[in-house]
N, C-alpha and C. Protein backbone atom coordinates (compact mmCIF):
# COMPACT_ATOMS: atom_id res chain seq x y z
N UNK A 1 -14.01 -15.45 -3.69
CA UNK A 1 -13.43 -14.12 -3.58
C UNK A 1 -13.24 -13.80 -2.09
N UNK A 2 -12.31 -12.98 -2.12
CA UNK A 2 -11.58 -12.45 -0.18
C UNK A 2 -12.46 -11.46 -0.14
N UNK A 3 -12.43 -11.59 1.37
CA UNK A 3 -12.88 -9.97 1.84
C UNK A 3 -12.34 -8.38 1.05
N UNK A 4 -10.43 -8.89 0.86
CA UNK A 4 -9.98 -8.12 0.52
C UNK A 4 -10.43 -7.89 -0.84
N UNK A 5 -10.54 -8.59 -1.73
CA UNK A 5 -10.81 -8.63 -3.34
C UNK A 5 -11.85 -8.13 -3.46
N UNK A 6 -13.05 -8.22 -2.23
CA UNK A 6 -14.25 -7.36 -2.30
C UNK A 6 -14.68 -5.70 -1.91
N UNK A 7 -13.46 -5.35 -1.83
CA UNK A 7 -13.29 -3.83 -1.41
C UNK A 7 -13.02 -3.43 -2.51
N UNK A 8 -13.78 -1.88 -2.54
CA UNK A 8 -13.90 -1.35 -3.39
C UNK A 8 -12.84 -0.09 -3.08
N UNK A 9 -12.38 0.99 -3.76
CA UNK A 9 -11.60 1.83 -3.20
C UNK A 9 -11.40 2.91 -3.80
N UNK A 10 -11.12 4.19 -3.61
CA UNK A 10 -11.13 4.92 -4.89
C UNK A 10 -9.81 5.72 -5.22
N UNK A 11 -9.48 5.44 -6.55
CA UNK A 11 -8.39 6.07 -7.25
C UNK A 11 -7.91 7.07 -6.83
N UNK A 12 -6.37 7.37 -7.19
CA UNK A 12 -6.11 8.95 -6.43
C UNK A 12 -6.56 9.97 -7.75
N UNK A 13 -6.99 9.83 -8.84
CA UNK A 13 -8.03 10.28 -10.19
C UNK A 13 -9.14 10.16 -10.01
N UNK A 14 -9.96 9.85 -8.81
CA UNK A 14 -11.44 9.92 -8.31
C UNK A 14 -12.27 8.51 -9.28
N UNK A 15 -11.58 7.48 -10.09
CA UNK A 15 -12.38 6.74 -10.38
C UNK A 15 -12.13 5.57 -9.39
N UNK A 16 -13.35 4.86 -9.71
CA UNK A 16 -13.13 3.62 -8.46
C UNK A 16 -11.98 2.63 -9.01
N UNK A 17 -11.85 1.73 -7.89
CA UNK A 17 -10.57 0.81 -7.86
C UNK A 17 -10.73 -0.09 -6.68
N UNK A 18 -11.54 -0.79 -7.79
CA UNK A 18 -12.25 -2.27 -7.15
C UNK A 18 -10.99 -3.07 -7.15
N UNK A 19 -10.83 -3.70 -5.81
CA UNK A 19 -9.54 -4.64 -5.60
C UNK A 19 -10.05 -6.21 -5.81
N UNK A 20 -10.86 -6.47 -6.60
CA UNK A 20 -11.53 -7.90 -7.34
C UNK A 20 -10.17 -8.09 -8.58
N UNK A 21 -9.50 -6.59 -8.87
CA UNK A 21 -9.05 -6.86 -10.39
C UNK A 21 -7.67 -7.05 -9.92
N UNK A 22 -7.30 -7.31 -8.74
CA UNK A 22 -5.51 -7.90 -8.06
C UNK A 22 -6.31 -9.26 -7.90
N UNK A 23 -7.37 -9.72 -8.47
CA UNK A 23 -7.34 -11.42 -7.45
C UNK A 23 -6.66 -11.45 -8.67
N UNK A 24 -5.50 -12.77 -7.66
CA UNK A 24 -4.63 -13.89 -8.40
C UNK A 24 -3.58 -12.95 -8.24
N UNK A 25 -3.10 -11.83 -7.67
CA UNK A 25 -2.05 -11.08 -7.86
C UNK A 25 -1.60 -11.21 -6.62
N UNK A 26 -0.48 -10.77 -6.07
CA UNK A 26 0.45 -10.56 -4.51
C UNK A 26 0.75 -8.76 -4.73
N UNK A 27 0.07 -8.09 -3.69
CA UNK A 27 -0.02 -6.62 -3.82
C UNK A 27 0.44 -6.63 -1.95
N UNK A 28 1.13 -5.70 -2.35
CA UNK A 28 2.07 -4.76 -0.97
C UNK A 28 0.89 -3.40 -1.02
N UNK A 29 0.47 -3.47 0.25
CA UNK A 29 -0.52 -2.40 0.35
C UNK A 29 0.86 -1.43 1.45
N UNK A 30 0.99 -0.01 0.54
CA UNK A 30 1.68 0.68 1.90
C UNK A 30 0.85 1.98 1.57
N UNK A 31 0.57 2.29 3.36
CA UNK A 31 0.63 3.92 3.46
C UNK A 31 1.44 4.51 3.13
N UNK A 32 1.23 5.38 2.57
CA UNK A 32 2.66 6.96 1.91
C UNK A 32 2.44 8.07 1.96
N UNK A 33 3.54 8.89 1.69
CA UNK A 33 3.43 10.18 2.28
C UNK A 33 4.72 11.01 1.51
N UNK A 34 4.18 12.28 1.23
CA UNK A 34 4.96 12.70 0.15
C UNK A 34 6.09 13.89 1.24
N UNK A 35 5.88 14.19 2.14
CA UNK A 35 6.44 14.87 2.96
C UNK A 35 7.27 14.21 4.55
N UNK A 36 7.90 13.00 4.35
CA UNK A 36 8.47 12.45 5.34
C UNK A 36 9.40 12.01 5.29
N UNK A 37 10.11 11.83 6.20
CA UNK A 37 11.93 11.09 6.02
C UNK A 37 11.71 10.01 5.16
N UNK A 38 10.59 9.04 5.45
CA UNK A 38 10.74 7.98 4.58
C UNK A 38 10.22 7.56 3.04
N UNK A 39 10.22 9.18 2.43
CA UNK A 39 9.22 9.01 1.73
C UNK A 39 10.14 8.62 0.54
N UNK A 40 11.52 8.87 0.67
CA UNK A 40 12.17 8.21 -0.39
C UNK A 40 12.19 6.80 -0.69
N UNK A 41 11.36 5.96 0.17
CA UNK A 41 10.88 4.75 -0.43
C UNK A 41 10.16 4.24 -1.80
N UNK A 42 9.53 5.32 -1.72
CA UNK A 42 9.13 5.48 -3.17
C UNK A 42 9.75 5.17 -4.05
N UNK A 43 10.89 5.33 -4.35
CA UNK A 43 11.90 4.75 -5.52
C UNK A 43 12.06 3.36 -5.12
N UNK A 44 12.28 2.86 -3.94
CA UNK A 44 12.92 1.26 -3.68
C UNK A 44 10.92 0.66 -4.27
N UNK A 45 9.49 1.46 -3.59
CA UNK A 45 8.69 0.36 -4.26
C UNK A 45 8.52 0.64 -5.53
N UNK A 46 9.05 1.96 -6.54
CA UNK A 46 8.61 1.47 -7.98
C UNK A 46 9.38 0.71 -8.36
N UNK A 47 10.48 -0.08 -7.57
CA UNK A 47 11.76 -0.89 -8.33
C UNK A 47 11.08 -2.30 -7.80
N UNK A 48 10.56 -2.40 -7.04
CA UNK A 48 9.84 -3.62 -6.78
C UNK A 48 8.75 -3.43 -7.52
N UNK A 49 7.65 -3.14 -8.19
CA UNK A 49 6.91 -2.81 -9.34
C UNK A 49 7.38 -3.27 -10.45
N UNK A 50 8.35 -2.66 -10.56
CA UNK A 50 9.16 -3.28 -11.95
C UNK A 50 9.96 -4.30 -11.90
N UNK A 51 10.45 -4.89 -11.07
CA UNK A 51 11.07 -5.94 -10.92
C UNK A 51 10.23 -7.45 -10.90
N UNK A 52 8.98 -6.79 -10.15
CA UNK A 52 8.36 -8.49 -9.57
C UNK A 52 6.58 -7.68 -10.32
N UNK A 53 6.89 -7.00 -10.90
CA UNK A 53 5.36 -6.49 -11.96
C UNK A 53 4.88 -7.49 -13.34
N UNK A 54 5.72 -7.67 -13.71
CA UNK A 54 5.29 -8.63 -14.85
C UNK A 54 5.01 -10.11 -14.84
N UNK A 55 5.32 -10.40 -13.69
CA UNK A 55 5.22 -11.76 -12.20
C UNK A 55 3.88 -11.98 -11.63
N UNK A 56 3.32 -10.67 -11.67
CA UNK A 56 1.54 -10.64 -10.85
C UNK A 56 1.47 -10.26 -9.81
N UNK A 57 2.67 -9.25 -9.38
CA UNK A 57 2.56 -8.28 -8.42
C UNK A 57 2.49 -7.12 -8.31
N UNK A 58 1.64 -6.13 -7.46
CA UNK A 58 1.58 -4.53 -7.74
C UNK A 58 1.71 -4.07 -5.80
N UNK A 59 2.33 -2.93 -6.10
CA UNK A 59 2.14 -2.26 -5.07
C UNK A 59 1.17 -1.80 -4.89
N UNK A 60 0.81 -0.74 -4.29
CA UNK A 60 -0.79 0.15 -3.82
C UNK A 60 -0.46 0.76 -2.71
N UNK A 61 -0.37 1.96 -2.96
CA UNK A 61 0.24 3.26 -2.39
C UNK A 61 -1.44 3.75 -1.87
N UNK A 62 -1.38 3.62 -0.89
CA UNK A 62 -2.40 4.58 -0.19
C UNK A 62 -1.90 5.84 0.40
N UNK A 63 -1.78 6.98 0.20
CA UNK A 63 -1.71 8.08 0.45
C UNK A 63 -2.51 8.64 2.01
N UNK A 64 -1.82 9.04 3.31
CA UNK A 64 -2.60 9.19 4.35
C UNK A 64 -1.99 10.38 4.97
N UNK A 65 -2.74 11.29 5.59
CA UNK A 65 -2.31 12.50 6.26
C UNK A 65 -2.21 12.35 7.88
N UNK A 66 -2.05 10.90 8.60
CA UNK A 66 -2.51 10.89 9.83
C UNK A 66 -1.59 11.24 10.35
N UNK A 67 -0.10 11.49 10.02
CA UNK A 67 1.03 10.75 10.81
C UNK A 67 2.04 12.42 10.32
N UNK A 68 1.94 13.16 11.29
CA UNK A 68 2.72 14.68 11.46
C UNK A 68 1.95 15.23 10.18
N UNK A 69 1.31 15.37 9.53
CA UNK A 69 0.43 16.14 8.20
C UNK A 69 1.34 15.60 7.00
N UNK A 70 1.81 14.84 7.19
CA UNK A 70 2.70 14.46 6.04
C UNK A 70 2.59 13.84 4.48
N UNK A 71 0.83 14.49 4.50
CA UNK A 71 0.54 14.45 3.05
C UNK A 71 -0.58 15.28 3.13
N UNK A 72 0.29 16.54 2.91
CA UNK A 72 -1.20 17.75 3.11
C UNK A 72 -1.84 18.00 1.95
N UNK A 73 -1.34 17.69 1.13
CA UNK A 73 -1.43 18.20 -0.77
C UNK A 73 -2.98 17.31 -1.12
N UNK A 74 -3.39 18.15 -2.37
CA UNK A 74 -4.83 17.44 -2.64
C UNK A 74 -4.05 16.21 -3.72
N UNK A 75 -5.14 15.73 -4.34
CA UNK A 75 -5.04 14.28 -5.45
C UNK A 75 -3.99 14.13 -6.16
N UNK A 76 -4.21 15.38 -6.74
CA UNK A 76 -3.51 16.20 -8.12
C UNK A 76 -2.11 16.26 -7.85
N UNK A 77 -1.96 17.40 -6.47
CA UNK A 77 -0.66 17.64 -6.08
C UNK A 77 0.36 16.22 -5.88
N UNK A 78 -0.08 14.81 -5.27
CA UNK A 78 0.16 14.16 -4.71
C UNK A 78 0.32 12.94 -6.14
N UNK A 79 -0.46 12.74 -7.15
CA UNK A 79 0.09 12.46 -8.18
C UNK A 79 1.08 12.94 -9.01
N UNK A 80 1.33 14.54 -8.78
CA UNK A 80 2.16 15.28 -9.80
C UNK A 80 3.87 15.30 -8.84
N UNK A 81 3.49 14.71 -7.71
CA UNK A 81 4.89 15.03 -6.94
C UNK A 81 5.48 12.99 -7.30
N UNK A 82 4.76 11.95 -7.19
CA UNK A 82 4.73 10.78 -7.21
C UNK A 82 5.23 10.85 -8.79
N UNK A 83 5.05 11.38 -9.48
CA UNK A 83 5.09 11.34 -11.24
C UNK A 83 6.60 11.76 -11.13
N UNK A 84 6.12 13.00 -10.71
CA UNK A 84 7.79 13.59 -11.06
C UNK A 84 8.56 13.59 -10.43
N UNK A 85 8.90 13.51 -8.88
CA UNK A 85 9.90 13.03 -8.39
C UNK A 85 10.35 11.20 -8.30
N UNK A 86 9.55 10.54 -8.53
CA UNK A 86 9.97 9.05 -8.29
C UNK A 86 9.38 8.11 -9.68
N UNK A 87 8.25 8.58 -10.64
CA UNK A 87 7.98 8.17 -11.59
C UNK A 87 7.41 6.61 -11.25
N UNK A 88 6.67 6.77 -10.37
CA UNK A 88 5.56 5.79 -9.63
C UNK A 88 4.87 5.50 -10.68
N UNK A 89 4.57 4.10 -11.20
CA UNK A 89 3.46 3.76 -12.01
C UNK A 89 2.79 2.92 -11.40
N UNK A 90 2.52 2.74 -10.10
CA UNK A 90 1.68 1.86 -9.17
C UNK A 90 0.86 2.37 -8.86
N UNK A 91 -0.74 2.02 -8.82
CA UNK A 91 -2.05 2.71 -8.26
C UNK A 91 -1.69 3.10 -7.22
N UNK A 92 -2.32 3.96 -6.85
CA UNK A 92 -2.11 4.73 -5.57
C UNK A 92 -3.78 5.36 -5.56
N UNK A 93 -4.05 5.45 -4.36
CA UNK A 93 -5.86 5.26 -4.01
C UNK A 93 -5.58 7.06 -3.56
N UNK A 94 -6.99 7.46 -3.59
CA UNK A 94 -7.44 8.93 -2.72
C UNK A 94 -6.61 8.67 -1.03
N UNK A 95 -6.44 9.84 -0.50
CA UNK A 95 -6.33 9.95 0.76
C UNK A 95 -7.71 9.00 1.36
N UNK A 96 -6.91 8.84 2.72
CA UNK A 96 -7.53 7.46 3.33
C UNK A 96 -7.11 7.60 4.78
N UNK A 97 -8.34 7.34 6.01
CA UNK A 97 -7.73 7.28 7.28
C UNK A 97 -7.31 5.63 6.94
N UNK A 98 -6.12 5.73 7.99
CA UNK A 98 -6.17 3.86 8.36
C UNK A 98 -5.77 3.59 9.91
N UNK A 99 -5.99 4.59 10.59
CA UNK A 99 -6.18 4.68 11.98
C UNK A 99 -7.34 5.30 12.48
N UNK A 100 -8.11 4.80 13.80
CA UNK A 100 -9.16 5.51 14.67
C UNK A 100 -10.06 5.35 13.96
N UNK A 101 -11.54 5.91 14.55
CA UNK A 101 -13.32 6.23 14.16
C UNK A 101 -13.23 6.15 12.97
N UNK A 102 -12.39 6.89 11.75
CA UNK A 102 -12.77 7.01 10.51
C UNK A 102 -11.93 5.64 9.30
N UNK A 103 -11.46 4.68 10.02
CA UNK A 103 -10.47 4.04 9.53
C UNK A 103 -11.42 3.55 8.30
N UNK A 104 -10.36 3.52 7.52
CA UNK A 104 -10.93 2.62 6.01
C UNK A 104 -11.67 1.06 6.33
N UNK A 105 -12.42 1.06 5.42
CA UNK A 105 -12.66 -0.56 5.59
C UNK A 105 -11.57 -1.37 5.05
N UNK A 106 -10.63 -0.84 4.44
CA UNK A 106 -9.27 -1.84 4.21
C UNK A 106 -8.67 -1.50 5.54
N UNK A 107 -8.44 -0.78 5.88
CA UNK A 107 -7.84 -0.81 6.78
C UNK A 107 -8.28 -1.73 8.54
N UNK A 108 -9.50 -1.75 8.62
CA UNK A 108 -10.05 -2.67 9.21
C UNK A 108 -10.25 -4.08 8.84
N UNK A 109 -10.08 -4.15 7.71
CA UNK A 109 -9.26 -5.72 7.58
C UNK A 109 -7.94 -5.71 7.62
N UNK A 110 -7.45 -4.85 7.65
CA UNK A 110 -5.77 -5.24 7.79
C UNK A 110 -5.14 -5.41 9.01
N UNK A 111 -6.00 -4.78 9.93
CA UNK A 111 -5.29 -4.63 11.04
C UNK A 111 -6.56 -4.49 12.18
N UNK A 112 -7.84 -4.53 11.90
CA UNK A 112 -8.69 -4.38 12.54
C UNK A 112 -9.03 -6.27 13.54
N UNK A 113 -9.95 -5.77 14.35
CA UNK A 113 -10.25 -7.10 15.43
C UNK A 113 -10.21 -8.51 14.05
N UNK A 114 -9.85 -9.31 14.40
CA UNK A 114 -10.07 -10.78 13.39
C UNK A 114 -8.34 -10.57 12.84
N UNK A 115 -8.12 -9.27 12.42
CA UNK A 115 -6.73 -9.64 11.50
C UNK A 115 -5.49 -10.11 11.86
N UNK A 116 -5.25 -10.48 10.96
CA UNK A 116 -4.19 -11.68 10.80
C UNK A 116 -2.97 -11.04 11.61
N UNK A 117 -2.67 -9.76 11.45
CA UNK A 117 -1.93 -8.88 12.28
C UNK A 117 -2.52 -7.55 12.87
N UNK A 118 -3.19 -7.63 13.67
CA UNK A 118 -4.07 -6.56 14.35
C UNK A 118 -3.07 -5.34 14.67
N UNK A 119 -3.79 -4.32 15.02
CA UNK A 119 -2.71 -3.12 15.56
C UNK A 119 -2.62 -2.12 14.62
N UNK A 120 -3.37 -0.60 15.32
CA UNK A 120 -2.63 0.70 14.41
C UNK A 120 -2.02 0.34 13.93
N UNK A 121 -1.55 1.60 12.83
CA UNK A 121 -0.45 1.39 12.10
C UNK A 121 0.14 2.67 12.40
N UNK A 122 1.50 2.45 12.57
CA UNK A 122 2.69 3.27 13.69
C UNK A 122 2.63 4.34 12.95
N UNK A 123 3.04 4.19 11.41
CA UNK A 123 3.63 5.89 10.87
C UNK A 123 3.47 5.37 9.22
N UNK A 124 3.98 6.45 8.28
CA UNK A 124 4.04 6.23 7.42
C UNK A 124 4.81 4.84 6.72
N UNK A 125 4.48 4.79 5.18
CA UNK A 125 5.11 3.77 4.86
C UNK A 125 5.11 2.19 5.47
N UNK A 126 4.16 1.92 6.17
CA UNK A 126 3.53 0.33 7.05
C UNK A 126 3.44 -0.61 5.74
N UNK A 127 3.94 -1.75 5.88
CA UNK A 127 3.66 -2.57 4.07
C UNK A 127 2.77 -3.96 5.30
N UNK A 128 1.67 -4.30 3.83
CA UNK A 128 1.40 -5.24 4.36
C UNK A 128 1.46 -6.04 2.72
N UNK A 129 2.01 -7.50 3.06
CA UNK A 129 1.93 -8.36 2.07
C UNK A 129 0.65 -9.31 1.96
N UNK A 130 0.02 -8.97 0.52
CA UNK A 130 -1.39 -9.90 0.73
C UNK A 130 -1.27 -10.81 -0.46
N UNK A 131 -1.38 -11.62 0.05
CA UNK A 131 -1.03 -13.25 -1.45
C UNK A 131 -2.65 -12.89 -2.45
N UNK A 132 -2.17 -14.01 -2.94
CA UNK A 132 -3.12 -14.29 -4.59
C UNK A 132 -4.50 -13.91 -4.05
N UNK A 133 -4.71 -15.02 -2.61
CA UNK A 133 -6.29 -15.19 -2.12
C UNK A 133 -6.79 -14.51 -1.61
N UNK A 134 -6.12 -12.99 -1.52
CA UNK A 134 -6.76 -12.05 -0.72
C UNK A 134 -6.09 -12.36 0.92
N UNK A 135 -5.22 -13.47 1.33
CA UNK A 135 -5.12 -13.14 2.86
C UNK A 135 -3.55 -12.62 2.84
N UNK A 136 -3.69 -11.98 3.96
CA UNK A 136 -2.60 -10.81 4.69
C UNK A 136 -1.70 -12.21 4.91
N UNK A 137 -0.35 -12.30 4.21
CA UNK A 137 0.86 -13.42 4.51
C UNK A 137 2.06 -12.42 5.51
N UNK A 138 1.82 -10.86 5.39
CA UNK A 138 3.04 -10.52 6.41
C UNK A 138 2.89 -9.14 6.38
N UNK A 139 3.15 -8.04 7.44
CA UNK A 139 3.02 -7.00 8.01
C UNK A 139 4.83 -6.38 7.54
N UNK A 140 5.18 -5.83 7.44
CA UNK A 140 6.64 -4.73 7.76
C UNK A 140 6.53 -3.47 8.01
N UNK A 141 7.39 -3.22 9.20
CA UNK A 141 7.38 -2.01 9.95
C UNK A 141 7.76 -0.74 8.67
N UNK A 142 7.21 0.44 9.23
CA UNK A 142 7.82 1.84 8.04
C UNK A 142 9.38 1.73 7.99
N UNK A 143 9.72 1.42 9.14
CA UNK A 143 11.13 1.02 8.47
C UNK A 143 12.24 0.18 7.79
N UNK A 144 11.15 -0.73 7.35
CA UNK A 144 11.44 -1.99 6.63
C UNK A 144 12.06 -1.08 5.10
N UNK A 145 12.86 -1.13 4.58
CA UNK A 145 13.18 -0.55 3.09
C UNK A 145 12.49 -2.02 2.44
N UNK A 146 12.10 -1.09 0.98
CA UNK A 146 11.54 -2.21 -0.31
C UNK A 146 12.73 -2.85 -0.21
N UNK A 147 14.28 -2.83 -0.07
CA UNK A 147 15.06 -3.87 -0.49
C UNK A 147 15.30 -4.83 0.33
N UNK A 148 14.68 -4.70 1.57
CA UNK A 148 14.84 -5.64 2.54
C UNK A 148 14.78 -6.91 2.53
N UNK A 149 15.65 -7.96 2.83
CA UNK A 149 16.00 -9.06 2.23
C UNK A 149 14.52 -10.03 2.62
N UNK A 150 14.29 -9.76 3.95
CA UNK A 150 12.91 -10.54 4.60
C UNK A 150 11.67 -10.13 3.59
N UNK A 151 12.18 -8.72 3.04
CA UNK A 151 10.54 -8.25 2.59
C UNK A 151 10.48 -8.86 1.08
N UNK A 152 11.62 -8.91 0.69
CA UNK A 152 12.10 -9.51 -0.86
C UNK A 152 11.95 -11.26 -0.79
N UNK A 153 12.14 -11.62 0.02
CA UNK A 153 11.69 -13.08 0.18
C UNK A 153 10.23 -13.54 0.35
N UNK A 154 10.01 -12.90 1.13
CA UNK A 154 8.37 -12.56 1.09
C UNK A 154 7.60 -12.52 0.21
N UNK A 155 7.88 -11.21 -1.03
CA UNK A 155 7.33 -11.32 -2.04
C UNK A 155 7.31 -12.92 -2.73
N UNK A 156 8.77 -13.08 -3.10
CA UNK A 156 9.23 -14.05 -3.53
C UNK A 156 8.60 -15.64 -3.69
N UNK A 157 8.36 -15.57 -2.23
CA UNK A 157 7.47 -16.67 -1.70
C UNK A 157 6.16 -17.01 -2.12
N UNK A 158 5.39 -15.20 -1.96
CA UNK A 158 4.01 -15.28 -2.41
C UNK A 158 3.67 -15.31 -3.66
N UNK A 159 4.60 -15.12 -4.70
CA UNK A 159 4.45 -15.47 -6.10
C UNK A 159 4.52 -16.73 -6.46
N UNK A 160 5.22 -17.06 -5.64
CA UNK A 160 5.62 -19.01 -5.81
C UNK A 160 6.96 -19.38 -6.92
């Protein structure tokens, strides 16, 4: 088992969401944000969900307020806007730092000293691609769109 597969995490429904139950899967971890230019991504990753979901891949929407307040809303609010404006059926975790003193422990493997791609993460919407084994295969900027041909190959790749 990965470091990553051994993090535990918690639901944006307050139950836990042990990431042991993606081993063997290829999961796009992105920060999101329900109040930002880019938040209409949301539709391009539930189409990657559904497209490359029945394959053994999931997204994982982490929800973060670091970046202009751009997810001020509590659990509830932030599931009921994800439901009904974009009809997201991808886990999506509690609010989460993933920058500075309070950073997640995912987030310190993602980008923390040792990682595979070190470095804050700039702004909303940051994707990181993590294969079957738990390791980080590729980073894309917030402005990478889900349809992006590099980010779609990527997947592609890590499914085999």
């Amino acid at each position: 088992m990965s470091a990553f597969h051994d993090t535990r995490l918690v639901a944006l429904d307050g139950s836990t969401l042990p990431l042991d139950g993606f081993a063997g899967q290829v999961v796009l971890v992105v920060n999101v944000a329900s109040k930002c230019g880019l938040t209409p991504q949301y539709e391009g990753l539930e189409h990657l969900q559904e497209r490359f979901g029945s394959r053994g891949f999931t997204v994982l929407g982490v929800p973060c307020n670091q970046f202009g307040g751009q997810e001020p809303g509590s659990e509830a609010e932030i599931q009921a806007f994800c439901s009904t404006h974009y009809a997201v059926t991808f886990p999506l975790t509690a609010k989460m730092e993933v920058n500075g003193d309070q950073r997640h422990p995912l987030y310190r493997l993602l980008v923390g000293e040792g990682a595979e791609f070190p470095g804050d993460i700039s702004w909303n919407f940051e994707k990181f691609l993590v294969g079957k084994d738990g390791r980080v295969l590729a980073r894309f900027s917030p402005r990478t769109p889900p349809q992006d041909p590099a980010l779609l190959n990527a997947i592609e790749g890590a499914l085999g």
